[in-house]
N, C-alpha and C. Protein backbone atom coordinates (compact mmCIF):
# COMPACT_ATOMS: atom_id res chain seq x y z
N UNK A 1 17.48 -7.44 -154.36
CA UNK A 1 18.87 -7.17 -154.66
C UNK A 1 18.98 -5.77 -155.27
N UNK A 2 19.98 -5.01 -155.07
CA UNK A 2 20.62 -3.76 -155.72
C UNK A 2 21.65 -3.52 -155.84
N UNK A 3 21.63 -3.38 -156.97
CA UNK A 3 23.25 -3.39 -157.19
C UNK A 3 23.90 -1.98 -157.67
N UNK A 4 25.13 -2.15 -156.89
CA UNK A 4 26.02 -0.41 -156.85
C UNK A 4 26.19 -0.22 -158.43
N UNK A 5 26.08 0.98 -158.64
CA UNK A 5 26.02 1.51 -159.93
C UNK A 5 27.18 1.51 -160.07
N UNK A 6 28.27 2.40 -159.66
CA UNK A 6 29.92 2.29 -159.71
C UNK A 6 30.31 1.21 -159.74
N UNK A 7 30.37 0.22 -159.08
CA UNK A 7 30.78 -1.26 -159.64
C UNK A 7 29.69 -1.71 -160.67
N UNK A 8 29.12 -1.51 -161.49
CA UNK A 8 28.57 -1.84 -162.34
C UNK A 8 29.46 -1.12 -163.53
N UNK A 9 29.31 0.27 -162.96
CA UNK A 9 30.35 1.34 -164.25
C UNK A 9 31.45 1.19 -164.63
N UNK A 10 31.95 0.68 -163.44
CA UNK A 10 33.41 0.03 -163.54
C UNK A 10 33.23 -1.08 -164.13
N UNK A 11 32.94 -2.59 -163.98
CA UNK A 11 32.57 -3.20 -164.49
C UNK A 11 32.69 -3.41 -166.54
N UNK A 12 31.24 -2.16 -166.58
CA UNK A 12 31.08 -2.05 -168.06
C UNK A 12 32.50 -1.67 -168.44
N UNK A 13 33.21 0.00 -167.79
CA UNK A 13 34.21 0.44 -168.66
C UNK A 13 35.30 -0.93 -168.82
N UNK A 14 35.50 -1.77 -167.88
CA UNK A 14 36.64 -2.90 -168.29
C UNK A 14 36.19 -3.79 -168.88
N UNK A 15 34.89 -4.10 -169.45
CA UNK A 15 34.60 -4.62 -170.44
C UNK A 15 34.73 -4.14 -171.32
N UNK A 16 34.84 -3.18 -171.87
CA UNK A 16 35.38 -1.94 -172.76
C UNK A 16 36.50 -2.14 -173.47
N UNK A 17 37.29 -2.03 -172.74
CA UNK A 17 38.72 -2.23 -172.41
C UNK A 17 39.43 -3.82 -173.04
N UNK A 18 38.53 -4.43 -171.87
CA UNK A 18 38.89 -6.05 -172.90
C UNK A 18 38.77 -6.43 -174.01
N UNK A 19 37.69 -5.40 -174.55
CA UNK A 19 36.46 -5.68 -176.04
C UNK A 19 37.30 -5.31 -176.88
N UNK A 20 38.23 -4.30 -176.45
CA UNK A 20 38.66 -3.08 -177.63
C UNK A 20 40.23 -3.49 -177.48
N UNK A 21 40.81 -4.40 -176.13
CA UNK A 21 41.78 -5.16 -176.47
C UNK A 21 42.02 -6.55 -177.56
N UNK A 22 41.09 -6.95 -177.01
CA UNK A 22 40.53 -8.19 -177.76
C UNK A 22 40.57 -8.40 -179.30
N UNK A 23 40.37 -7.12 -179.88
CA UNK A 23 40.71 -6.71 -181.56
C UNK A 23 42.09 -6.42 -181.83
N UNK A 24 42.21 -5.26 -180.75
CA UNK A 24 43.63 -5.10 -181.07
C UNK A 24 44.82 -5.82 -180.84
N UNK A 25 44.62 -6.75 -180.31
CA UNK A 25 45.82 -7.62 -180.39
C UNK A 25 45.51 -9.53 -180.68
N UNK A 26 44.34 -9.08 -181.48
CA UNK A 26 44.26 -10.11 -182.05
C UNK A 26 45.00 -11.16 -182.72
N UNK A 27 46.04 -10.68 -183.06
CA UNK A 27 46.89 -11.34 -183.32
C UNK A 27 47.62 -12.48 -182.51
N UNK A 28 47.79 -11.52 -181.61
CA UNK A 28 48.77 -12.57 -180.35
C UNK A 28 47.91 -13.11 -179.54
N UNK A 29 46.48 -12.97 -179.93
CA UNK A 29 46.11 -14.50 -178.66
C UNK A 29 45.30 -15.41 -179.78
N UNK A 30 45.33 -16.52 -179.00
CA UNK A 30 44.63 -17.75 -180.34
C UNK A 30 43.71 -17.28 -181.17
N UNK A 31 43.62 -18.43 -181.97
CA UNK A 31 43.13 -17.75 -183.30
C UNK A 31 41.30 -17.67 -182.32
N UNK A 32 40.98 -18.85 -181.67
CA UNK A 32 39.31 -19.13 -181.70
C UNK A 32 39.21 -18.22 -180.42
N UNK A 33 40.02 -17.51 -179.49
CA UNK A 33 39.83 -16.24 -178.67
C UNK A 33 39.62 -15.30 -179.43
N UNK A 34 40.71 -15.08 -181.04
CA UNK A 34 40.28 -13.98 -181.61
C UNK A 34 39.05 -13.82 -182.07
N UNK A 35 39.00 -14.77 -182.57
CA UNK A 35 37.69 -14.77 -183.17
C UNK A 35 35.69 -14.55 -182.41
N UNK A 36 36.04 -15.20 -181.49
CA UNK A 36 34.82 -15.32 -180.39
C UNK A 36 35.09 -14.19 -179.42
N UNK A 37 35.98 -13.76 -178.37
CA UNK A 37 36.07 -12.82 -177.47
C UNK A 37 35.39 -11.36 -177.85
N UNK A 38 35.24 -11.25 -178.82
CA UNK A 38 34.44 -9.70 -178.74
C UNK A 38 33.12 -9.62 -178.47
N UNK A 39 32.85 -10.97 -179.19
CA UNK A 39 31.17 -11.30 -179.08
C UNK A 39 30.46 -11.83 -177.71
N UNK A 40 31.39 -12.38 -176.96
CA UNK A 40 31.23 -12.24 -175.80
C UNK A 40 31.37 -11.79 -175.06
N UNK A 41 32.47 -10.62 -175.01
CA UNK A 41 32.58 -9.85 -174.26
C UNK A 41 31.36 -8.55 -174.58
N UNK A 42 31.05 -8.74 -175.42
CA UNK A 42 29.88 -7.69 -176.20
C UNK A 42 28.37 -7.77 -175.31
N UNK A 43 28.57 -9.11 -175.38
CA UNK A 43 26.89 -9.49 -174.46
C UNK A 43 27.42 -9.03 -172.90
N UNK A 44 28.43 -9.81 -172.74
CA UNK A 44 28.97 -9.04 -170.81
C UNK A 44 28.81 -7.72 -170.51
N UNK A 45 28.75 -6.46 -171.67
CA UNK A 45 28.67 -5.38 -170.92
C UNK A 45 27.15 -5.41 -171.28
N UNK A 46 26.42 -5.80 -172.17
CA UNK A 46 25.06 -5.44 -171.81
C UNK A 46 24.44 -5.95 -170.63
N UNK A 47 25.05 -7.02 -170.55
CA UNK A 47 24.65 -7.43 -169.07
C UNK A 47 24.70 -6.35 -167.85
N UNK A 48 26.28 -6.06 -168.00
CA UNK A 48 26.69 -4.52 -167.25
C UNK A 48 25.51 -3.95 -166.94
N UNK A 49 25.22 -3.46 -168.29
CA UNK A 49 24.55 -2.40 -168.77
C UNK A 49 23.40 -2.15 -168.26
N UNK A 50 22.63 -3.66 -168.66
CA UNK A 50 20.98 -4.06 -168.32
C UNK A 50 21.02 -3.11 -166.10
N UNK A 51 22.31 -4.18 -165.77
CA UNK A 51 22.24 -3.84 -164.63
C UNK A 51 22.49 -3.08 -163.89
N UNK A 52 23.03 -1.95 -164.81
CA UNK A 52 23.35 -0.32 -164.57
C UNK A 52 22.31 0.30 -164.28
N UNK A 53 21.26 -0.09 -165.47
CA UNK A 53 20.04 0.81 -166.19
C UNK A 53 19.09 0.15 -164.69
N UNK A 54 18.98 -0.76 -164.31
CA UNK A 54 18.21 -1.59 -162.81
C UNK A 54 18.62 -2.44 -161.93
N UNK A 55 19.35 -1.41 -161.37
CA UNK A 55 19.99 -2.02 -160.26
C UNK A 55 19.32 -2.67 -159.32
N UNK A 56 17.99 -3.05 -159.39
CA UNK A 56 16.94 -3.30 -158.48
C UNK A 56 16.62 -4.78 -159.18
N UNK A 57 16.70 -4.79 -160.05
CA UNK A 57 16.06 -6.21 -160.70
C UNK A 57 17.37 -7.64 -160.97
N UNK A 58 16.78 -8.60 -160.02
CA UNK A 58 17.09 -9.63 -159.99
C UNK A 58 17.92 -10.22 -161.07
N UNK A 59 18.70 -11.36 -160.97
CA UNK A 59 20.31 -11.38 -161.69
C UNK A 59 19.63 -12.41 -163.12
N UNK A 60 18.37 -12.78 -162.92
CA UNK A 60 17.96 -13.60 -164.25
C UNK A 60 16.85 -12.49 -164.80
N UNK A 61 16.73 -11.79 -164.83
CA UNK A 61 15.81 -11.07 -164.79
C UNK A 61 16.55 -9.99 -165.79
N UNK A 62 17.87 -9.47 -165.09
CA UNK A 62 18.52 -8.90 -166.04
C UNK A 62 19.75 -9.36 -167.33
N UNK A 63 20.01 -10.57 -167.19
CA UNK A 63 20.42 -11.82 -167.61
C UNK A 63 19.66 -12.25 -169.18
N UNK A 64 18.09 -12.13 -168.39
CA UNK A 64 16.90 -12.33 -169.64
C UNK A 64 17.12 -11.19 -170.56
N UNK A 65 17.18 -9.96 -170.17
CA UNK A 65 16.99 -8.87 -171.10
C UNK A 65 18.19 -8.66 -171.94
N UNK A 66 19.34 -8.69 -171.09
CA UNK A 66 20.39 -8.61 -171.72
C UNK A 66 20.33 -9.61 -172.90
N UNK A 67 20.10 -11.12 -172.78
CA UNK A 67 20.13 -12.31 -174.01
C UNK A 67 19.03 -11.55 -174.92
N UNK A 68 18.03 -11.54 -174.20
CA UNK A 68 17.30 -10.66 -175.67
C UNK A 68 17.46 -9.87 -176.35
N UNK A 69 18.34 -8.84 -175.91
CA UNK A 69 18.53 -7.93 -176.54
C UNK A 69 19.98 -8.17 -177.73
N UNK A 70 20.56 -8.96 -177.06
CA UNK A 70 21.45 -9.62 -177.94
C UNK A 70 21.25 -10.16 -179.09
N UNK A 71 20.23 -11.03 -178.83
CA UNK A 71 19.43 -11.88 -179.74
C UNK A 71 18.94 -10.94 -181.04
N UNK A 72 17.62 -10.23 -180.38
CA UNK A 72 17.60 -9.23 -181.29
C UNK A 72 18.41 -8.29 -182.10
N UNK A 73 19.36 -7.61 -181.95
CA UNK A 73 20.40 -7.39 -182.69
C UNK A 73 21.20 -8.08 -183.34
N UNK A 74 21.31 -9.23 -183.07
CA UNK A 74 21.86 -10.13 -183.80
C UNK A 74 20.83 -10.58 -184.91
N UNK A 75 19.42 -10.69 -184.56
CA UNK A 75 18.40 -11.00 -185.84
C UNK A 75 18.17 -9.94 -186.89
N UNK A 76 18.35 -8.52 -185.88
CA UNK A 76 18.64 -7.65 -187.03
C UNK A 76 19.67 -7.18 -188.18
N UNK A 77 20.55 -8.11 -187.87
CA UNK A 77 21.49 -8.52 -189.01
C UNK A 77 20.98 -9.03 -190.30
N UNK A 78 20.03 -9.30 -190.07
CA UNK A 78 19.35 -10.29 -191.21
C UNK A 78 18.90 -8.81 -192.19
N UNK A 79 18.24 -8.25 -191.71
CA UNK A 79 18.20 -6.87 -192.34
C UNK A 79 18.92 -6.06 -192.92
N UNK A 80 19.25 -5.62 -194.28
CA UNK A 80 19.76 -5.39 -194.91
C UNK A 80 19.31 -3.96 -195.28
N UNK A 81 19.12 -3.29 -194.43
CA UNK A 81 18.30 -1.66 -195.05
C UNK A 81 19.47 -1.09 -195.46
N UNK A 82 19.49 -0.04 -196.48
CA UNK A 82 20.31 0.92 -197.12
C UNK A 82 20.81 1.95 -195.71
N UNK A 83 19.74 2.25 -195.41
CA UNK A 83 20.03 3.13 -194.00
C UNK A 83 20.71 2.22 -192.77
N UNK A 84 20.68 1.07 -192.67
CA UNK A 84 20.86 0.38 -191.01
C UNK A 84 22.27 0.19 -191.83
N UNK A 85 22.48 -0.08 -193.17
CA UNK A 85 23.63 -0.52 -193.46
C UNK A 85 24.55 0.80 -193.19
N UNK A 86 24.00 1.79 -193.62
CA UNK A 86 25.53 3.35 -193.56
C UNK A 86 25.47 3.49 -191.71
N UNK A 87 24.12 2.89 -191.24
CA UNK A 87 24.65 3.52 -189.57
C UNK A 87 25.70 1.91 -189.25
N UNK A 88 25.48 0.88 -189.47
CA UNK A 88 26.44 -0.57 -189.31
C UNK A 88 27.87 0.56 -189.82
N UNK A 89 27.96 1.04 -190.85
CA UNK A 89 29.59 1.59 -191.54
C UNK A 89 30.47 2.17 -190.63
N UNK A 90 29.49 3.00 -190.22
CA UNK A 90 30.19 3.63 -188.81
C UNK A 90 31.03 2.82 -187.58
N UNK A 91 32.01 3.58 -187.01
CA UNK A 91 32.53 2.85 -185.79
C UNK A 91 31.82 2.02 -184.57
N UNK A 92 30.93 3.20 -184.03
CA UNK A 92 30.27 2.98 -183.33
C UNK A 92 28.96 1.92 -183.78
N UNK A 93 28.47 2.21 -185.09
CA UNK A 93 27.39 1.26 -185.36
C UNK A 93 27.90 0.07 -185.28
N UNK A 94 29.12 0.05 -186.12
CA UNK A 94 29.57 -1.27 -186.32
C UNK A 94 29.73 -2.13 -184.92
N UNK A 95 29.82 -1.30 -183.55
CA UNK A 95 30.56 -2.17 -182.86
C UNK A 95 29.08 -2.15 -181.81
N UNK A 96 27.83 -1.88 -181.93
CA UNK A 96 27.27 -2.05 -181.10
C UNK A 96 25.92 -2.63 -181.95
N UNK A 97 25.65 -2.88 -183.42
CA UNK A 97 25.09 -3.39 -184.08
C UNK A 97 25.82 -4.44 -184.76
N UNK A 98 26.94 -4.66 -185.00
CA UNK A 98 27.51 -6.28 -185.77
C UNK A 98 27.71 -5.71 -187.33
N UNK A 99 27.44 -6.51 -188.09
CA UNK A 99 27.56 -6.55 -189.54
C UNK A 99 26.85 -7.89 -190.30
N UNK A 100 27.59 -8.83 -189.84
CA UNK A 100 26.12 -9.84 -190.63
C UNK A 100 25.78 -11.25 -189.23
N UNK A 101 24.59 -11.72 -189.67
CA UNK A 101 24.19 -12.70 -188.62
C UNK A 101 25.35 -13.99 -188.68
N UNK A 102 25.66 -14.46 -187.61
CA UNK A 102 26.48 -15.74 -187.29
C UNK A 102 25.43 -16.48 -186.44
N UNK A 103 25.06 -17.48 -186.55
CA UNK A 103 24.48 -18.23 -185.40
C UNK A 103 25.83 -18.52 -184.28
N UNK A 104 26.85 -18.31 -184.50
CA UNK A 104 27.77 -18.53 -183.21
C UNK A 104 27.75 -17.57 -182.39
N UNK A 105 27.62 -16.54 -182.91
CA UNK A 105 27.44 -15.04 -182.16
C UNK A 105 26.07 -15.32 -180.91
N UNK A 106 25.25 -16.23 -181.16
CA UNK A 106 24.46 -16.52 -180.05
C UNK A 106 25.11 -17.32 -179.17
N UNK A 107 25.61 -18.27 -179.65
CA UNK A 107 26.79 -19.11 -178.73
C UNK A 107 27.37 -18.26 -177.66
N UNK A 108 28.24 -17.07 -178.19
CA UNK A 108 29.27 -16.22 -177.75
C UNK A 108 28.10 -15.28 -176.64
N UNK A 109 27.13 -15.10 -177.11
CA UNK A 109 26.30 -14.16 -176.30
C UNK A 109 26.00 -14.82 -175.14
N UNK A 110 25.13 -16.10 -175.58
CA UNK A 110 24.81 -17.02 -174.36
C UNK A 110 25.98 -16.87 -173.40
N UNK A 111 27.19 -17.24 -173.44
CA UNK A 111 28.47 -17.38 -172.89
C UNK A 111 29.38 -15.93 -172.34
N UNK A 112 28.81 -14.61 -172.88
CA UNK A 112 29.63 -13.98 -172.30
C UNK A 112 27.99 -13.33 -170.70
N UNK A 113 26.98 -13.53 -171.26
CA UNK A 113 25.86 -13.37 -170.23
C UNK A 113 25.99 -14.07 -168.97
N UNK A 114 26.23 -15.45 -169.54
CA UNK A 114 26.57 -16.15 -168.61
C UNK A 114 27.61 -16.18 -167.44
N UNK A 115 28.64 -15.63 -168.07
CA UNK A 115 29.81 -14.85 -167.58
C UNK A 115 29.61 -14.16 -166.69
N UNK A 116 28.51 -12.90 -167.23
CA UNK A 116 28.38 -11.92 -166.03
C UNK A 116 27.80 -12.79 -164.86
N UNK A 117 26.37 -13.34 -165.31
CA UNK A 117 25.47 -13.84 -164.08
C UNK A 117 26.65 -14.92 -162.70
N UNK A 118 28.18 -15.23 -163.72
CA UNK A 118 28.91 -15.92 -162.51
C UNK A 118 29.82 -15.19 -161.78
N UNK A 119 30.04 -13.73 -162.30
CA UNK A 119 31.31 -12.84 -161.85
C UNK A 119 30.15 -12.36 -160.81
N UNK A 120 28.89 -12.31 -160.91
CA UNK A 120 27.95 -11.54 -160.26
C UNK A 120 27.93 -12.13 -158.95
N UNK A 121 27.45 -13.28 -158.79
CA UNK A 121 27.66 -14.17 -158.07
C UNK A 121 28.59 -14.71 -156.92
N UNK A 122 29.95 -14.48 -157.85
CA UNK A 122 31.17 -14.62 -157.12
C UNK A 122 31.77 -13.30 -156.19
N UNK A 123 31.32 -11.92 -156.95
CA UNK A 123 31.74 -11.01 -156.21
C UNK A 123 31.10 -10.45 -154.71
N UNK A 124 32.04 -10.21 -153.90
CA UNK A 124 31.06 -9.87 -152.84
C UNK A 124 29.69 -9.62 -152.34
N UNK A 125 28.83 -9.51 -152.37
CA UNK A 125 27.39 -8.74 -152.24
C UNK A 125 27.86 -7.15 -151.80
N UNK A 126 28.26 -7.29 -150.31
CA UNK A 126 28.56 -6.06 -150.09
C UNK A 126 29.16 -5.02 -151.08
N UNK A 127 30.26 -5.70 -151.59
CA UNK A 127 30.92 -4.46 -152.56
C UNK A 127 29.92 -3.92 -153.71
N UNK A 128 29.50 -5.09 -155.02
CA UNK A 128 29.10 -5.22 -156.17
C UNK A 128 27.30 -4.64 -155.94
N UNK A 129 26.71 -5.27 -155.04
CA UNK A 129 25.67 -5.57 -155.25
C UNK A 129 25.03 -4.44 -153.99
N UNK A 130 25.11 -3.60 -153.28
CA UNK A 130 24.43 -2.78 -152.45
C UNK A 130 25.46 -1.90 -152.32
N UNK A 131 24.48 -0.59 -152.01
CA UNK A 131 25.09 0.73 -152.10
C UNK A 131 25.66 1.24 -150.59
């Protein structure tokens, strides 16, 4: 399998988009969307991402890396360094490192991965998946 980088790019940027909607109008959608949708939508673009970075490697394969890598950042929450804490302060840290561990945040990860591996699935081959 290989998958088109541009529909992958595209892809990530509207995960983007949803992620950074998802806060901002938190308000107006349920409370347990507000609350969960970032974190899943968070793992969906690494998924993106994983499959940006290898477009060549198989949909569990990049599925696996993406959950791990989730995982791991999420365990590195547990870590409390003076330094990981001022780069977490930041915008960007904050939104691609977290702030403190949730075991639901694995929930949300499992579930937005999962997500991708079914949008993956569902979308054409031709379009999504070959150049």
């Amino acid at each position: 399998m290989k998958r088109s980088r541009p529909a992958q790019a595209l892809f990530s940027l509207l995960t983007i988009g949803l992620g950074l909607a998802s806060r901002r109008y938190a308000a107006a959608l349920p409370a347990w969307v507000a609350a969960y949708a970032g974190d899943a939508l968070w793992a969906l673009l690494v998924f993106w991402l994983v499959g940006l970075g290898r477009p060549r490697w198989g949909r569990r394969r990049v599925a696996g890396v993406a959950l791990g890598f989730a995982f791991v950042i999420e365990a590195s929450q547990l870590c409390q360094a003076p330094w990981l804490n001022a780069l977490r302060a930041t915008t960007l840290g904050h939104l691609v490192l977290g702030q403190g561990f949730l075991w639901s945040d694995l929930l949300c990860y499992t579930v937005g991965v999962l997500a991708g591996v079914g949008l993956e699935q569902m979308w054409p081959r031709k379009q999504a998946l070959t150049s």
